[in-house]
N, C-alpha and C. Protein backbone atom coordinates (compact mmCIF):
# COMPACT_ATOMS: atom_id res chain seq x y z
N UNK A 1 -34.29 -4.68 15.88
CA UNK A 1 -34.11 -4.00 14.61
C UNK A 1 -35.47 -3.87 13.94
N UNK A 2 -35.97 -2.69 13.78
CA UNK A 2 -37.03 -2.40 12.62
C UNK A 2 -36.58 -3.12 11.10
N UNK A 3 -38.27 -3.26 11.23
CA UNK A 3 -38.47 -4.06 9.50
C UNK A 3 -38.00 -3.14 8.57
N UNK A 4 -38.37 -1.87 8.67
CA UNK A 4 -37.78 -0.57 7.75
C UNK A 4 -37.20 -0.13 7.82
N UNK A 5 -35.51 -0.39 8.75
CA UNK A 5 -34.57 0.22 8.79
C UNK A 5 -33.88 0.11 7.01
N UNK A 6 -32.87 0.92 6.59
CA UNK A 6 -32.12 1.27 5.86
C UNK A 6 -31.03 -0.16 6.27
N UNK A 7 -30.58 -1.02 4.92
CA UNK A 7 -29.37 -1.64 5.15
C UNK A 7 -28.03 -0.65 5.05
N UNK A 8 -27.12 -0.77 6.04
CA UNK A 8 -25.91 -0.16 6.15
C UNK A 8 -24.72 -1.08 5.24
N UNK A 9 -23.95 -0.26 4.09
CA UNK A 9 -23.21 -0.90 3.46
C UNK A 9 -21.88 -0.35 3.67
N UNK A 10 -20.68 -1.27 3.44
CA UNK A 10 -19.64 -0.73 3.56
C UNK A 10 -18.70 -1.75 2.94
N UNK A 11 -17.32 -0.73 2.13
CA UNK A 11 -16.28 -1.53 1.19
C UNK A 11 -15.58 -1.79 1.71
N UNK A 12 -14.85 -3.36 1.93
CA UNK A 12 -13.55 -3.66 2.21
C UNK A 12 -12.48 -3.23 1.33
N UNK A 13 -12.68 -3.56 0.18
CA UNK A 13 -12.15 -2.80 -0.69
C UNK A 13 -11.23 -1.29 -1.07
N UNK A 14 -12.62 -0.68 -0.49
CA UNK A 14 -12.09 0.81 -0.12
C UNK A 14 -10.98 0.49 1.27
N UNK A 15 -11.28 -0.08 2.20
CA UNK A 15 -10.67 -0.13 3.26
C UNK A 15 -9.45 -0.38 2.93
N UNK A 16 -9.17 -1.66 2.81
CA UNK A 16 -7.76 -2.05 1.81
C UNK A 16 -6.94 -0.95 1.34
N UNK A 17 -7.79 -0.28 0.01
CA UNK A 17 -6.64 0.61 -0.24
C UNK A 17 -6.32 1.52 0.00
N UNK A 18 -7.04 2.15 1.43
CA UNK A 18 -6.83 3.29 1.87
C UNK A 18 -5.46 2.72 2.93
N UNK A 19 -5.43 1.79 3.49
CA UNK A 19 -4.68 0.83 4.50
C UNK A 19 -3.04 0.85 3.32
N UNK A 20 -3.20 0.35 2.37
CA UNK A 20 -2.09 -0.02 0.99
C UNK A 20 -1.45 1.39 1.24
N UNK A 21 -2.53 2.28 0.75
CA UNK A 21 -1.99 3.83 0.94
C UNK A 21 -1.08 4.12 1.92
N UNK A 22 -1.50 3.93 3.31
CA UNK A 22 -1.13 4.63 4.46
C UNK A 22 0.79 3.67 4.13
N UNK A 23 0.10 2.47 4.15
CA UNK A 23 1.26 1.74 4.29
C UNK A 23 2.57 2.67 3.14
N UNK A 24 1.97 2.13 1.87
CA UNK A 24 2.83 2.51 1.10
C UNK A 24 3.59 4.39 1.62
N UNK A 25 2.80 5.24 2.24
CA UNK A 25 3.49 6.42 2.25
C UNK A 25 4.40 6.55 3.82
N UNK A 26 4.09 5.37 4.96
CA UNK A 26 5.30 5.18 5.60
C UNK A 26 6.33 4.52 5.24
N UNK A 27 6.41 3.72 4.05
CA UNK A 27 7.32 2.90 3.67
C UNK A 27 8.40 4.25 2.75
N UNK A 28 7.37 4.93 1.83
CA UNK A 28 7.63 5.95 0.89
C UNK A 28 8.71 7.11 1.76
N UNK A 29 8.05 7.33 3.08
CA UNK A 29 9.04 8.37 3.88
C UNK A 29 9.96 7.81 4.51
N UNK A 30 9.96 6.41 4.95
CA UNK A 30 11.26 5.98 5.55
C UNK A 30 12.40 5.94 4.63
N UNK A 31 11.82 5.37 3.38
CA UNK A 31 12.76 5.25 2.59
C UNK A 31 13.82 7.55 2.33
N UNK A 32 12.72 7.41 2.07
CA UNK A 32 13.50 9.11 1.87
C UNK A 32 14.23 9.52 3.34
N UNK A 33 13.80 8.97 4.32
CA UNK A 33 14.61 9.89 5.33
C UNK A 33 15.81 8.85 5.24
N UNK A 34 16.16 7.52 5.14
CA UNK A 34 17.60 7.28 4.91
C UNK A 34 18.35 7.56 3.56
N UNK A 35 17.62 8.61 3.06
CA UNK A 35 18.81 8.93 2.05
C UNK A 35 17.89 8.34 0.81
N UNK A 36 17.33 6.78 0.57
CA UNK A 36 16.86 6.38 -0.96
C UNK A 36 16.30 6.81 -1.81
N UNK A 37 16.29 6.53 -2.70
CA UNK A 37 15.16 6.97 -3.90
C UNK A 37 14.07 5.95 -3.48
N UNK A 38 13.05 6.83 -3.01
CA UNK A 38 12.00 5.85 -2.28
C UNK A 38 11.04 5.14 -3.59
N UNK A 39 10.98 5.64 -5.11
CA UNK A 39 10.42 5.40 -5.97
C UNK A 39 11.10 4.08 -6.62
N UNK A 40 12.34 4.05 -6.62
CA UNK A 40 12.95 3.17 -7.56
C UNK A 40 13.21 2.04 -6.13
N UNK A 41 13.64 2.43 -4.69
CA UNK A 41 13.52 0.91 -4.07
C UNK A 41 11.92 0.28 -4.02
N UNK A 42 10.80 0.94 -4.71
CA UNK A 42 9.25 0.38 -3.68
C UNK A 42 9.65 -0.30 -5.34
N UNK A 43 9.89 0.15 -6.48
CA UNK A 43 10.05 -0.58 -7.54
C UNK A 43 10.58 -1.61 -7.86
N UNK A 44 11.80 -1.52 -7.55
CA UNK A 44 12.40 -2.80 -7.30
C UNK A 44 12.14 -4.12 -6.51
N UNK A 45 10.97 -3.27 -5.07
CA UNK A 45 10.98 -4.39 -4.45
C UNK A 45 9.78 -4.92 -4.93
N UNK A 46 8.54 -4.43 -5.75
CA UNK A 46 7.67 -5.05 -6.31
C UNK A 46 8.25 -5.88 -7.01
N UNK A 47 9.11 -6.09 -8.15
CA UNK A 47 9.05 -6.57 -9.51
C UNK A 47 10.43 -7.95 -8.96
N UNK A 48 10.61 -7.74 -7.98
CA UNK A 48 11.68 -9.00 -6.94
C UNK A 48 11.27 -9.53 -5.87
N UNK A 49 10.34 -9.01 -5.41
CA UNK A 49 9.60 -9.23 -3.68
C UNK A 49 10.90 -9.66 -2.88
N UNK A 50 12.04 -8.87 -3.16
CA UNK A 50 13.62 -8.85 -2.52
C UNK A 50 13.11 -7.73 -1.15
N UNK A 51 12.76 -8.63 0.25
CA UNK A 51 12.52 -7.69 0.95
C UNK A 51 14.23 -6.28 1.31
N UNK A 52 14.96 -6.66 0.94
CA UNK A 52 16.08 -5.71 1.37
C UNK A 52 16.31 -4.68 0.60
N UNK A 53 15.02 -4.57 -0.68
CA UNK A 53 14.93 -3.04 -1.13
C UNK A 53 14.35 -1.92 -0.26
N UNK A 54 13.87 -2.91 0.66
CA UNK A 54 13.35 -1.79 1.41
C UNK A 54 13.85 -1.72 3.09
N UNK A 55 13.91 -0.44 3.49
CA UNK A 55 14.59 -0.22 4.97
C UNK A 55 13.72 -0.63 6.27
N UNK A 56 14.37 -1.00 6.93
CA UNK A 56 14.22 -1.43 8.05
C UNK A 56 13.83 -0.22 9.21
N UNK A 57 13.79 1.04 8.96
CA UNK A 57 13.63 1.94 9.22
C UNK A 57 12.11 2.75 10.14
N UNK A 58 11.52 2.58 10.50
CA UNK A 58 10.05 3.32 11.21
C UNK A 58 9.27 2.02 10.66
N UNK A 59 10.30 0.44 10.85
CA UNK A 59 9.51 -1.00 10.93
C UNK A 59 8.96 -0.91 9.62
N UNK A 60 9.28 -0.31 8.11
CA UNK A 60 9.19 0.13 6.45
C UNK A 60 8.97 -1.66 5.60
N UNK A 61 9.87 -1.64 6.15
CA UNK A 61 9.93 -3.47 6.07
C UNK A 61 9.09 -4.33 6.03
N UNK A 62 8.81 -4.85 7.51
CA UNK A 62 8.12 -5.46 8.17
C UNK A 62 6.15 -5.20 7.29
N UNK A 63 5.94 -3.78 7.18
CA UNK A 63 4.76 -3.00 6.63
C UNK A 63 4.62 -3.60 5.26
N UNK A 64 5.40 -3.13 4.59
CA UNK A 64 5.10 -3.59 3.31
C UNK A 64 5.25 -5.16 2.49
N UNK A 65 5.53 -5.84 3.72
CA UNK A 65 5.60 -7.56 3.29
C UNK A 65 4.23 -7.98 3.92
N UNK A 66 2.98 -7.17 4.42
CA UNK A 66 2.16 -7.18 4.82
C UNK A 66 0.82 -7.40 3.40
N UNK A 67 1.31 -6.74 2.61
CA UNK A 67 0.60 -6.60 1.65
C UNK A 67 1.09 -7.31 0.15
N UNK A 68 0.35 -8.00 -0.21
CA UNK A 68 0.08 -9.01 -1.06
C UNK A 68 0.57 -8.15 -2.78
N UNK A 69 1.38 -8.58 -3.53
CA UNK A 69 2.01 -7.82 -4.37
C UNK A 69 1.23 -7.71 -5.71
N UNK A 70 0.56 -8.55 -5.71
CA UNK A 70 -0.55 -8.84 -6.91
C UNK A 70 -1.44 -7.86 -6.78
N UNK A 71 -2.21 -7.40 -4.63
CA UNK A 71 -2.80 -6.54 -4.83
C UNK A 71 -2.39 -5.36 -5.05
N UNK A 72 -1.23 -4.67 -4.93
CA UNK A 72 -0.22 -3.83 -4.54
C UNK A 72 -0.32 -3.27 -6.05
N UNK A 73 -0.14 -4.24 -6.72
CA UNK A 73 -0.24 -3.32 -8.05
C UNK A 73 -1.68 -3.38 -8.60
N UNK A 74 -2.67 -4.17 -8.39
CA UNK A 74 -3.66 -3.91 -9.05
C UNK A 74 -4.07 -2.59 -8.68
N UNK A 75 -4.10 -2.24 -7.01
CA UNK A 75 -4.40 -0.67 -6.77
C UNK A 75 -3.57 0.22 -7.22
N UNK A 76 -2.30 -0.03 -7.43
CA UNK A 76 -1.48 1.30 -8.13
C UNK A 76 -1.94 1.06 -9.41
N UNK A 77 -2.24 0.09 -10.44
CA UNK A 77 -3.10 0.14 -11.76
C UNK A 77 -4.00 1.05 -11.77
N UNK A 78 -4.88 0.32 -11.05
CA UNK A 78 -6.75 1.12 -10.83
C UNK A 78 -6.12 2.45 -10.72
N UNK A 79 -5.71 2.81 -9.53
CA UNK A 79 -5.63 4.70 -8.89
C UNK A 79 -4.80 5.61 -10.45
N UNK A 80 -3.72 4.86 -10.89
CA UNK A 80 -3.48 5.58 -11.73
C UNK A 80 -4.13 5.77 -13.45
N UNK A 81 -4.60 4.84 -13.35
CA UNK A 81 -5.77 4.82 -14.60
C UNK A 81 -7.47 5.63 -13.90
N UNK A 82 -7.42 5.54 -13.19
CA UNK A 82 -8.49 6.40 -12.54
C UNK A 82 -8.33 8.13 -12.52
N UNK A 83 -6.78 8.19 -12.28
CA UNK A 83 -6.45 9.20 -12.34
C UNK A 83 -5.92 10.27 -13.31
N UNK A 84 -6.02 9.69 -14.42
CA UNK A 84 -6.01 10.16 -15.88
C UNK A 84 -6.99 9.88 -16.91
């Protein structure tokens, strides 16, 4: 490695919530293709961490007990205060 190379930086952070994202919008479409209101079960299952708000469906489940609920909303906080 050169003395004058450029340090290469990169966000976990960003990584995370692009990952939260993906997750949350297979969880978001499974839920809609069995029929749910995919808004009011991802709601419910935040504010209960009751995994059986959510379907078992394209493994919807399994995905979103992956992710930590504290962070789950701090990024839906941030993105939507970012976004207004």
């Amino acid at each position: 490695m050169a003395i004058n190379e450029p340090t290469i930086s990169f966000s976990i952070a960003g990584d995370k919530e692009k990952e939260v994202q993906e997750t949350l919008l297979v969880v978001y479409d499974a839920l809609k293709q069995k029929g749910y209101d995919p808004i009011n079960q991802i709601v419910g299952y935040i504010l209960s961490e009751d995994p059986t708000y959510i379907t078992t469906h394209n493994n919807a489940r399994s995905l979103i007990r992956h992710i930590d609920r504290d962070e789950l909303l701090q990024i839906l906080v941030k993105n939507y205060i970012n976004k207004n």
